[in-house]
Protein backbone atom coordinates (compact mmCIF):
# COMPACT_ATOMS: atom_id res chain seq x y z
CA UNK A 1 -9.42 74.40 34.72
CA UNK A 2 -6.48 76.74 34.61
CA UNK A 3 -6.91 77.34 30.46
CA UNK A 4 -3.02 77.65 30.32
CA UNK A 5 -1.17 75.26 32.55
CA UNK A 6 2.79 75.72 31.82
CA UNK A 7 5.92 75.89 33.32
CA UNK A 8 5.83 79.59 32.31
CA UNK A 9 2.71 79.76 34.16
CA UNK A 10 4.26 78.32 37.77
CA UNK A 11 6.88 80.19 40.21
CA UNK A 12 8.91 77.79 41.73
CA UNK A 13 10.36 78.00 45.15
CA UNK A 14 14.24 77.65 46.12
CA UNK A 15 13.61 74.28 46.40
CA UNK A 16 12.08 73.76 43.45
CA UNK A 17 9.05 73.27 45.08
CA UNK A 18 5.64 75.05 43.34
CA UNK A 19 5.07 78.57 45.21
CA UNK A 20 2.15 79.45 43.08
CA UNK A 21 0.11 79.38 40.05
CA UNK A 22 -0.02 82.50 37.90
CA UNK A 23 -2.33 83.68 34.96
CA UNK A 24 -5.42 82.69 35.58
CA UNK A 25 -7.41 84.75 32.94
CA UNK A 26 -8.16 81.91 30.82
CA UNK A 27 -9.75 79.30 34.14
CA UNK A 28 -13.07 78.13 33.82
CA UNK A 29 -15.23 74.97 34.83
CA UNK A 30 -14.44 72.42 32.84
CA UNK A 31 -12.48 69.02 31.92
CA UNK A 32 -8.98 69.02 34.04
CA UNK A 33 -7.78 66.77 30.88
CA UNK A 34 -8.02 69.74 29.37
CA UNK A 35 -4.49 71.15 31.12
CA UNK A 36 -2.59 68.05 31.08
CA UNK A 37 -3.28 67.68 27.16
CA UNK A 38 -2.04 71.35 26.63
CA UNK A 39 0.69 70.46 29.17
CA UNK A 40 1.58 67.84 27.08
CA UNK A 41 1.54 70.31 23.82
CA UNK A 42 4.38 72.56 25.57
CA UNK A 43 6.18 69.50 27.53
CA UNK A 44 8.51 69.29 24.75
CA UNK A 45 10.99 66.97 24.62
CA UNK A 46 14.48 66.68 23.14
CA UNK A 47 13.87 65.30 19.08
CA UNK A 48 10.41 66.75 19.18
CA UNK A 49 9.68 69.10 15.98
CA UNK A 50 10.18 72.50 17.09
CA UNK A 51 7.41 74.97 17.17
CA UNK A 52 8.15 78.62 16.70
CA UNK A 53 5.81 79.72 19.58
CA UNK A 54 7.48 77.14 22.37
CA UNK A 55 10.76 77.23 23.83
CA UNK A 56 10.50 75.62 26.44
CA UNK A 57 12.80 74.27 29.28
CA UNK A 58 11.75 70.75 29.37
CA UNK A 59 14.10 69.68 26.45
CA UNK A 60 16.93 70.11 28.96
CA UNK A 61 18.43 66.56 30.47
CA UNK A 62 17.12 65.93 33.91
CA UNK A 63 13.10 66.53 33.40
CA UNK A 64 10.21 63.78 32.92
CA UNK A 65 9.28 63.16 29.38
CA UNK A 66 5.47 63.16 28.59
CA UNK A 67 4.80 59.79 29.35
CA UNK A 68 6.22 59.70 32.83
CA UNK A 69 4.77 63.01 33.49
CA UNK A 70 1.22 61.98 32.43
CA UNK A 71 1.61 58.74 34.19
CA UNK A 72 2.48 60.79 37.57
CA UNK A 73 -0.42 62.53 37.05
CA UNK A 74 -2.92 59.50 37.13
CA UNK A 75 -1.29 58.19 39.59
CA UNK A 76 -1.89 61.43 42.28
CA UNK A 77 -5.07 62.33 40.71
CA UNK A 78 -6.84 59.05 40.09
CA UNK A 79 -8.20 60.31 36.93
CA UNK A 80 -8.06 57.75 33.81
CA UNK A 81 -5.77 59.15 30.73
CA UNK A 82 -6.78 56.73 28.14
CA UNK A 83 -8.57 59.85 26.17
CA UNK A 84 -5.33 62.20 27.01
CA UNK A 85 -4.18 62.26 23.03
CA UNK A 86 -8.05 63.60 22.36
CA UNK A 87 -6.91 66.48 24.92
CA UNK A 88 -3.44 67.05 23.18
CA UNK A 89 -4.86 67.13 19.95
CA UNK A 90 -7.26 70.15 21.37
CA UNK A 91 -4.65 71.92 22.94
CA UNK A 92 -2.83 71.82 19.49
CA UNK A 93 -6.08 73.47 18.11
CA UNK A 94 -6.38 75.51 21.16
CA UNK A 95 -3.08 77.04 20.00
CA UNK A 96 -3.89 77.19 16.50
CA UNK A 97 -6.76 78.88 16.59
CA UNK A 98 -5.39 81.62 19.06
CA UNK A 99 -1.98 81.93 16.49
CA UNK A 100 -5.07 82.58 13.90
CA UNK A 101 -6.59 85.58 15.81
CA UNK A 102 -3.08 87.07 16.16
CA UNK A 103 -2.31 86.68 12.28
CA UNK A 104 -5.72 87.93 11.32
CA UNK A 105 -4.64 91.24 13.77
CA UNK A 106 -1.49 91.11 12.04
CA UNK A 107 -3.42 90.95 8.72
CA UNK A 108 -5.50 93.80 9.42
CA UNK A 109 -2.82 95.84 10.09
CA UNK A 110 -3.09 96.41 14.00
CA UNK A 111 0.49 95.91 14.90
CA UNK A 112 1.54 98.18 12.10
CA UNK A 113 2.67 98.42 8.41
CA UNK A 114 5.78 96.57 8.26
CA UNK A 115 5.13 93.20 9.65
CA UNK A 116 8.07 91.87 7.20
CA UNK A 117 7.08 88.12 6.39
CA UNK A 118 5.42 87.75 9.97
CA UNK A 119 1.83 86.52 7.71
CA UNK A 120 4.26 83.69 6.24
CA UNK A 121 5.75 83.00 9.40
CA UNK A 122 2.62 82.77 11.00
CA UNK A 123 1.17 80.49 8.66
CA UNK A 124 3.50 78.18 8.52
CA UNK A 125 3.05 77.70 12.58
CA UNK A 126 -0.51 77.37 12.31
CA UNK A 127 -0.29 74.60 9.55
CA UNK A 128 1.88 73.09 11.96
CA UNK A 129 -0.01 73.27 14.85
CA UNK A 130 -2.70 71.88 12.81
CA UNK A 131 -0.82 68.81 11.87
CA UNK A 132 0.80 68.06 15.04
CA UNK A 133 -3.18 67.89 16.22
CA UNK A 134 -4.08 65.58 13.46
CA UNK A 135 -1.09 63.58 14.51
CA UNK A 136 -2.35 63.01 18.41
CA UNK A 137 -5.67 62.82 17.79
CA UNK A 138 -4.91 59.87 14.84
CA UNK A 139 -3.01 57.93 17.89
């Protein structure tokens, strides 16, 4: 398991073809759901509720939306995705829980004095992140 499969995380031939996979600090054993949930968490699509810490290029006319993408995905893979809104709920909580770390860093002042109304900030995308799991994992 990759930990962090993204766009960001893929360099892209000419062609548009995948070159290679990068950042690979986060791959372990584990569940492959596991990256097509958190896929699905930064697959964003146009009407989707932003989130501060995604920006990604996926809104844009011309790519898959979720669905088609996850379908594609059973199809070359084999793999059943009846569970996949368990594995987007955890890669909401995935996120949340690594936006906590950073605020309690923030919060201990490790980033420096003025940090403005980054705690606010912060907590508000957390609370979000939080919801949006509820939401897939109530599916």
């Amino acid at each position: 398991v990759h930990g962090d499969y993204r766009l960001d995380n893929v360099i892209y031939s000419p062609t548009g073809e995948v070159a290679a996979v990068v950042d690979w600090e986060l791959c372990t054993i584990g569940e492959p759901m596991a990256d097509l949930g958190l896929l699905m968490v930064y697959w964003r699509e146009a009407g989707d509720e932003p989130i501060p810490l995604i920006h990604p290029a996926t809104v844009e006319p011309g790519f898959s939306t979720r669905q088609e993408l996850a379908e594609r995905y059973a199809e070359i893979t084999g793999r059943d995705i009846s569970r996949l809104d368990y594995f987007v709920a955890l890669g909401f909580w995935k996120l949340a829980v690594i936006a906590e770390g950073v605020l309690a860093r923030f919060a201990a002042g490790q980033y420096g004095e003025d940090i403005g109304d980054v705690v606010e900030q912060s907590r508000a995308t957390i609370d979000l992140l939080v919801d949006q799991a509820n939401r897939a994992i109530a599916k």
